[in-house]
C-alpha atoms as a PDB file:
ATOM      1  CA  UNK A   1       0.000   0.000   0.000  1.00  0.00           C
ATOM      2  CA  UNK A   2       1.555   3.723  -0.965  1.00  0.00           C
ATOM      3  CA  UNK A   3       1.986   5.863   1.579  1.00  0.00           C
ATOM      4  CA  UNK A   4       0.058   9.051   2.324  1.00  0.00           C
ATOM      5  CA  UNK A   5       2.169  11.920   2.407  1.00  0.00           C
ATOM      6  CA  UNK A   6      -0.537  14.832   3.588  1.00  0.00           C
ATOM      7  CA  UNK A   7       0.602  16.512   6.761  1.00  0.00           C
ATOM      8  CA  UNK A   8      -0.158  15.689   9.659  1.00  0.00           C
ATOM      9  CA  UNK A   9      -1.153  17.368  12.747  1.00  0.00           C
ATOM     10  CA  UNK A  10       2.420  16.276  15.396  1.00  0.00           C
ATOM     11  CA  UNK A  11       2.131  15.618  19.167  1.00  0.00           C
ATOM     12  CA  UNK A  12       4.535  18.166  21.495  1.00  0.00           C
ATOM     13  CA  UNK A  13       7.547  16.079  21.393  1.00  0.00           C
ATOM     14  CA  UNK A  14       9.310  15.204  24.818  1.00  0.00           C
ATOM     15  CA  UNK A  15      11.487  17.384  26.738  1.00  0.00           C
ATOM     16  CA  UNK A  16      13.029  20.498  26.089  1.00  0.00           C
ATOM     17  CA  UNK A  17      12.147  20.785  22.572  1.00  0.00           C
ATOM     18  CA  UNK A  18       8.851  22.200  22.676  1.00  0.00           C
ATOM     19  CA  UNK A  19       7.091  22.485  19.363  1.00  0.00           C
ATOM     20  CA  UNK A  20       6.524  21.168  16.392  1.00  0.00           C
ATOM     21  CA  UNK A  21       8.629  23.978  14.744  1.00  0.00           C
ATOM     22  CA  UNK A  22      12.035  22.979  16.695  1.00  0.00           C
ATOM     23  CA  UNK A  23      11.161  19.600  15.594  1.00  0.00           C
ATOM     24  CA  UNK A  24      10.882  20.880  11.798  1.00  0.00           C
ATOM     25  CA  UNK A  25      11.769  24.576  11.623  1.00  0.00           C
ATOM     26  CA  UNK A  26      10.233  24.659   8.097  1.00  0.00           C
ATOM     27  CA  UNK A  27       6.901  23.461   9.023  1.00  0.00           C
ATOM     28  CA  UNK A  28       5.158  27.041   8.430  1.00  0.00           C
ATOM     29  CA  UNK A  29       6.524  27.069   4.821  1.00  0.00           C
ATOM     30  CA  UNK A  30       5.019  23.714   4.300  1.00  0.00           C
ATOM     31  CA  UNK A  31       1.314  24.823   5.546  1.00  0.00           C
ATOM     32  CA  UNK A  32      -1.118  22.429   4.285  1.00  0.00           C
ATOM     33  CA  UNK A  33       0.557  21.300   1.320  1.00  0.00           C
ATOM     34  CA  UNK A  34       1.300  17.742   0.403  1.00  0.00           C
ATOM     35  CA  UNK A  35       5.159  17.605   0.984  1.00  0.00           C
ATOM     36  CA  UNK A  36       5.600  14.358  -1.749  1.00  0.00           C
ATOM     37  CA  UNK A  37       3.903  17.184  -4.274  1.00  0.00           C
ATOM     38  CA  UNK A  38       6.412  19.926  -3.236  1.00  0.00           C
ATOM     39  CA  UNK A  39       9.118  17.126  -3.181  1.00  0.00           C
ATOM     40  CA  UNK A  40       8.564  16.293  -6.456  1.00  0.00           C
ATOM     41  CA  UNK A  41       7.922  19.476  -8.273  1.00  0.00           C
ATOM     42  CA  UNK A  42      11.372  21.319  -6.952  1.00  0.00           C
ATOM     43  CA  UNK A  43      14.028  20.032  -9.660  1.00  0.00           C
ATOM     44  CA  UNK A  44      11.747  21.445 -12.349  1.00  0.00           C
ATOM     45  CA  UNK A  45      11.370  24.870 -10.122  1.00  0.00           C
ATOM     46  CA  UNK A  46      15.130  25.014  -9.401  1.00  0.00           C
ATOM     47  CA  UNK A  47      16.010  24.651 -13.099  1.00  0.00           C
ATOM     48  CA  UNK A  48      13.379  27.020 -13.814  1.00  0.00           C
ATOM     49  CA  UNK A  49      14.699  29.857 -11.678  1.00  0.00           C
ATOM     50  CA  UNK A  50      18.811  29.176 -12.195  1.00  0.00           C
ATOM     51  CA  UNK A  51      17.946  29.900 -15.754  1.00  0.00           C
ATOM     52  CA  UNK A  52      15.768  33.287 -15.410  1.00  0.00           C
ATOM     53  CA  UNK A  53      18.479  33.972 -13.077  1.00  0.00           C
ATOM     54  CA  UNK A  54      21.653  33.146 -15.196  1.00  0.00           C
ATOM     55  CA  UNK A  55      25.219  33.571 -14.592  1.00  0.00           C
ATOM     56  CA  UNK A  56      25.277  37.036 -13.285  1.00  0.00           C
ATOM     57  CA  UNK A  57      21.912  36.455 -11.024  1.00  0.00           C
ATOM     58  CA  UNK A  58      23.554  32.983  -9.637  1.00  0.00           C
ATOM     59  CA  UNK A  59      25.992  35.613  -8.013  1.00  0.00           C
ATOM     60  CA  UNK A  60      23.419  37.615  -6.636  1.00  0.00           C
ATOM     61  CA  UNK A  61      22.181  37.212  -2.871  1.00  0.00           C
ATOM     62  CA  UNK A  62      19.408  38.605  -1.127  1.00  0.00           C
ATOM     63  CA  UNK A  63      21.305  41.003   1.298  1.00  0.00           C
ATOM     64  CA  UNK A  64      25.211  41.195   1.518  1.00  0.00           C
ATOM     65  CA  UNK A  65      25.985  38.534   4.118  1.00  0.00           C
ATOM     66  CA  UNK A  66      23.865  35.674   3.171  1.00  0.00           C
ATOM     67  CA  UNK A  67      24.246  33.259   0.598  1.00  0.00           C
ATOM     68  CA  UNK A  68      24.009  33.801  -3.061  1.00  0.00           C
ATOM     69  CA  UNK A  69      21.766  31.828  -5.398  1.00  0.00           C
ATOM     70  CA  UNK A  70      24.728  29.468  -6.314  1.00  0.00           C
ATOM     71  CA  UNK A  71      25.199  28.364  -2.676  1.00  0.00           C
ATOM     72  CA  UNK A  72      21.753  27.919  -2.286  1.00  0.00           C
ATOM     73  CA  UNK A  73      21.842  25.372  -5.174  1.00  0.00           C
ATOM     74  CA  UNK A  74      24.988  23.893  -3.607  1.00  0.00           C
ATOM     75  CA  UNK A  75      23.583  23.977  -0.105  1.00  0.00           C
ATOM     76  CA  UNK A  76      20.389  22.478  -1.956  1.00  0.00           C
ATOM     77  CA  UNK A  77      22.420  19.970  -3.387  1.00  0.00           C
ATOM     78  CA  UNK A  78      24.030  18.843   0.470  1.00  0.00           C
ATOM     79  CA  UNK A  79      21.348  18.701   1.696  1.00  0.00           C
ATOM     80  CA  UNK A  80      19.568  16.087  -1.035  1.00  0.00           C
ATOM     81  CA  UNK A  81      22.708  14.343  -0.336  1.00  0.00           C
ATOM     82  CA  UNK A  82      21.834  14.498   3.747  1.00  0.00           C
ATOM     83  CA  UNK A  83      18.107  13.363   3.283  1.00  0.00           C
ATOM     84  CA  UNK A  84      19.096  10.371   1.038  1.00  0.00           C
ATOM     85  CA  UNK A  85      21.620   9.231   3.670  1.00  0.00           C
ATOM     86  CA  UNK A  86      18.671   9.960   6.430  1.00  0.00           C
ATOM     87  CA  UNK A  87      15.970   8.119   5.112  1.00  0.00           C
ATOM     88  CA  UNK A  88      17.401   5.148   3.952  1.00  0.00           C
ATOM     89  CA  UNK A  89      19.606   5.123   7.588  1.00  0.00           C
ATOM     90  CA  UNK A  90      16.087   5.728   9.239  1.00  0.00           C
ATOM     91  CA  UNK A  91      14.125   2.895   7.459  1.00  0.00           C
ATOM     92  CA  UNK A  92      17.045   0.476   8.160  1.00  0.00           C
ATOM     93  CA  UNK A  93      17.758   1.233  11.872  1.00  0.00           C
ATOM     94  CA  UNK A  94      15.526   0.163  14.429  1.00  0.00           C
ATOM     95  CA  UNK A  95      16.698   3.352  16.708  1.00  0.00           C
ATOM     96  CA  UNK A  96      18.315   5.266  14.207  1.00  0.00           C
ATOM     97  CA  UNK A  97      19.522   8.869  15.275  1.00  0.00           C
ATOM     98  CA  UNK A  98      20.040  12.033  12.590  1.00  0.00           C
ATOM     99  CA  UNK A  99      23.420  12.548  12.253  1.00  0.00           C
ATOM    100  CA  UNK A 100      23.540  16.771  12.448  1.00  0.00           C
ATOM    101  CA  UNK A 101      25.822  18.708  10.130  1.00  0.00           C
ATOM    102  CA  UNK A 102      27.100  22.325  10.238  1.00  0.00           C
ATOM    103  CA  UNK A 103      25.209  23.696   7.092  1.00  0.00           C
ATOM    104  CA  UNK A 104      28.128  27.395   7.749  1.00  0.00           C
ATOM    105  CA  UNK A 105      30.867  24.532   7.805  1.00  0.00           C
ATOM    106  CA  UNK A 106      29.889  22.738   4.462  1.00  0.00           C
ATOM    107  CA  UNK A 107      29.048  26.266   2.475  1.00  0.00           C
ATOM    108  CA  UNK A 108      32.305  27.423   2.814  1.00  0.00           C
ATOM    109  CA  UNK A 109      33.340  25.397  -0.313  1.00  0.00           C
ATOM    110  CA  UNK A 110      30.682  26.641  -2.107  1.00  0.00           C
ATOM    111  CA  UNK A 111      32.488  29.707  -3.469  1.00  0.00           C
ATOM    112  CA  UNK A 112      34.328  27.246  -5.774  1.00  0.00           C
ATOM    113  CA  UNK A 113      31.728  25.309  -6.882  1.00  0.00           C
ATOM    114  CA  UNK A 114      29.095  25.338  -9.949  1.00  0.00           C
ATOM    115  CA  UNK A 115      25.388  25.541 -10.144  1.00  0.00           C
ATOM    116  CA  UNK A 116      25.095  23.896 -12.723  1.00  0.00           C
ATOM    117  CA  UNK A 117      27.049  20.697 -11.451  1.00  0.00           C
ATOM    118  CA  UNK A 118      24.963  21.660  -7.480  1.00  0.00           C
ATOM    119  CA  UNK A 119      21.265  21.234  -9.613  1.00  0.00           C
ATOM    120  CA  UNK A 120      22.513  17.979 -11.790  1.00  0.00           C
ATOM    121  CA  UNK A 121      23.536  16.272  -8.646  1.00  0.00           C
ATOM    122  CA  UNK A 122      20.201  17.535  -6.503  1.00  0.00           C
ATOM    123  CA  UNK A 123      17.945  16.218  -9.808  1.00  0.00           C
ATOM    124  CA  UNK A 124      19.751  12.887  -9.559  1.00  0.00           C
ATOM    125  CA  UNK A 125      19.650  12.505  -6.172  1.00  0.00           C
ATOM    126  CA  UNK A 126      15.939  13.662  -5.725  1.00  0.00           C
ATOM    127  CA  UNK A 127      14.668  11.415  -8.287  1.00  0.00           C
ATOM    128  CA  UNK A 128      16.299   8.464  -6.510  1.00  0.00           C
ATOM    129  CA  UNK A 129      14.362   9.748  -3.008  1.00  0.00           C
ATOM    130  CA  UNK A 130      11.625   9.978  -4.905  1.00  0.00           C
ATOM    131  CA  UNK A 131      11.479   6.514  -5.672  1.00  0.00           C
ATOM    132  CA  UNK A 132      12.430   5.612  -1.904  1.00  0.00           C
ATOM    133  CA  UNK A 133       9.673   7.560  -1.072  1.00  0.00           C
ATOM    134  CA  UNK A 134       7.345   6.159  -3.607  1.00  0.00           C
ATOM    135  CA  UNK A 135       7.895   2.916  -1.769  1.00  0.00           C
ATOM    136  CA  UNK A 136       7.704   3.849   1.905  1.00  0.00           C
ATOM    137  CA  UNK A 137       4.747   1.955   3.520  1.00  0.00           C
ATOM    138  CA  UNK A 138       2.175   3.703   6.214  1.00  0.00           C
ATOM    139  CA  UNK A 139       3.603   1.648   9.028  1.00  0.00           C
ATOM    140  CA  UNK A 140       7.347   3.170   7.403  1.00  0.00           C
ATOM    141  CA  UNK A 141       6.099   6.589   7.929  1.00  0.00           C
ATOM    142  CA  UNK A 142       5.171   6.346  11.728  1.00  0.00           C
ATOM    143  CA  UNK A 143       8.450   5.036  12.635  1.00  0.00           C
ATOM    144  CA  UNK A 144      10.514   6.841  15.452  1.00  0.00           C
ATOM    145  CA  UNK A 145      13.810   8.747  14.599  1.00  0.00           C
ATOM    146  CA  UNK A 146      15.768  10.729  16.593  1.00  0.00           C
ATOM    147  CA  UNK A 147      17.843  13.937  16.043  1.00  0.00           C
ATOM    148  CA  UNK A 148      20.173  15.369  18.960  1.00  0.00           C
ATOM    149  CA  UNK A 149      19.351  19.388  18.757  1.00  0.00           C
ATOM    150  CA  UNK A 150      15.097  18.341  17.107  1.00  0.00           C
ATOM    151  CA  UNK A 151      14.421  15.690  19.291  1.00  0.00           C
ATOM    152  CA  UNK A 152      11.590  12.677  18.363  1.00  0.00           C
ATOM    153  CA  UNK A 153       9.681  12.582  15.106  1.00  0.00           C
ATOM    154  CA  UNK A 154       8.578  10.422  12.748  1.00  0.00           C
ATOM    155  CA  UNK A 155      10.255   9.789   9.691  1.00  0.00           C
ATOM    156  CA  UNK A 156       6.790  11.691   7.946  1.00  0.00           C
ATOM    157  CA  UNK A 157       8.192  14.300   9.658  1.00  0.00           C
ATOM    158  CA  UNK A 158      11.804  14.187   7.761  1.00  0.00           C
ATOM    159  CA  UNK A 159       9.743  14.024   4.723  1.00  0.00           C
ATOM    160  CA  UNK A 160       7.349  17.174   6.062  1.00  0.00           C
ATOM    161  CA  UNK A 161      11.022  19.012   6.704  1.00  0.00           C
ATOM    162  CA  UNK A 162      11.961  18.206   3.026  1.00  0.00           C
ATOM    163  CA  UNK A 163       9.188  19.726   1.753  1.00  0.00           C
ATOM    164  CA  UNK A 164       9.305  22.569   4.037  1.00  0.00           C
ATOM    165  CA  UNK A 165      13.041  23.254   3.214  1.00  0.00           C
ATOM    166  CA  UNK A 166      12.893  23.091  -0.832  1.00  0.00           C
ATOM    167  CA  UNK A 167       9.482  25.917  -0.288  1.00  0.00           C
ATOM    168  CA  UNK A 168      12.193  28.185   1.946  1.00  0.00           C
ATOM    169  CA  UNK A 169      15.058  28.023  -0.292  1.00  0.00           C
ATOM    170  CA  UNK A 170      12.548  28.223  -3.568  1.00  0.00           C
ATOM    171  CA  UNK A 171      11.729  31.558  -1.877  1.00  0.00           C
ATOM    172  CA  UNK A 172      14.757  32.887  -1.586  1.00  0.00           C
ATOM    173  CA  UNK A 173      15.487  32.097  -5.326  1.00  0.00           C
ATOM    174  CA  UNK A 174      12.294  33.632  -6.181  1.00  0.00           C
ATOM    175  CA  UNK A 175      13.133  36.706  -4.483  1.00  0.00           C
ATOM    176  CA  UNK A 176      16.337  37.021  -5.847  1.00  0.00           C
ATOM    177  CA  UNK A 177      15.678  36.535  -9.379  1.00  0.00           C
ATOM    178  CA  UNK A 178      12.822  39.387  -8.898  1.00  0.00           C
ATOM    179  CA  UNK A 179      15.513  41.914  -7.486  1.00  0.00           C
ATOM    180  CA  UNK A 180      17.244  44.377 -10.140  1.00  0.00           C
ATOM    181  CA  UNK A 181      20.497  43.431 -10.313  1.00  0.00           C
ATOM    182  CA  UNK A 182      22.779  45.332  -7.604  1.00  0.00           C
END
């Protein structure tokens, strides 16, 4: 039986954490969309938007200080990378626990990389989550993970957080591309 990816309303976790927000921060860009549709609609969007923004626009960033469109696609590319490590960890480990990483620690690397390669290797690597995902069972999506600074959740949630984090960045690259150039 597939899966049913809709959102779903999460119990407080344990402990200090609190919320569902600190358990996925990008819940609120989620709202009530299905996270397999946003999931599966972002390669198209990303292409979509490093073309309208082009070479000079992939340099571009929406205040001095943050990241440019070109480390978003490389941080965008990590972090498909990250997930397809997570989930597959998650659905083989009986108590598996989220390895963190230090997204600042991994961008600084992205100066010398290219877009172009970033989105190729996100595409590739989405696709094959997408067919992970396509495969994940109901019982697979109530199943307990943990993650040292989140806390509890389900691995729905991971997929909720996905979705959540490719409508953020998508924002951001929206934005951009709609600024005059500087």
């Amino acid at each position: 039986m597939a899966a049913d990816f809709r959102p779903r309303p999460h119990a407080k976790p344990a402990g200090r954490q609190g919320t569902i927000f600190s358990v996925n921060p990008y819940a609120s860009f989620l709202g009530d969309r299905k996270p397999r549709e946003v999931i599966a609609e972002t390669s198209q969007r990303l292409a979509s938007l490093a073309e309208r923004l082009g070479p000079d626009g992939l340099e571009r960033s929406l205040a001095p200080g943050k990241w440019p469109a070109r480390a978003i696609l490389c941080h965008l590319a990590d972090c498909e990378t990250v997930f397809a490590f997570r989930l597959r960890q998650a659905l083989a480990e009986p108590h598996h626990i989220i390895q963190p990483f230090d997204q600042d620690a991994w961008a600084t690397r992205y100066a010398s990389l290219d877009a172009e390669a970033a989105l190729a290797v996100f595409s590739a690597v989405r696709k094959w989550n997408l067919a992970l995902l396509d495969a994940v069972t109901p019982e697979q999506l109530s199943k307990t993970l943990h993650h040292p600074e989140r806390g509890d959740m389900t691995f729905q949630t991971v997929i909720e957080t996905m979705g959540g984090h490719d409508l953020n960045h998508l924002r951001q690259l929206e934005t951009i591309a709609s600024q005059a150039p500087r």
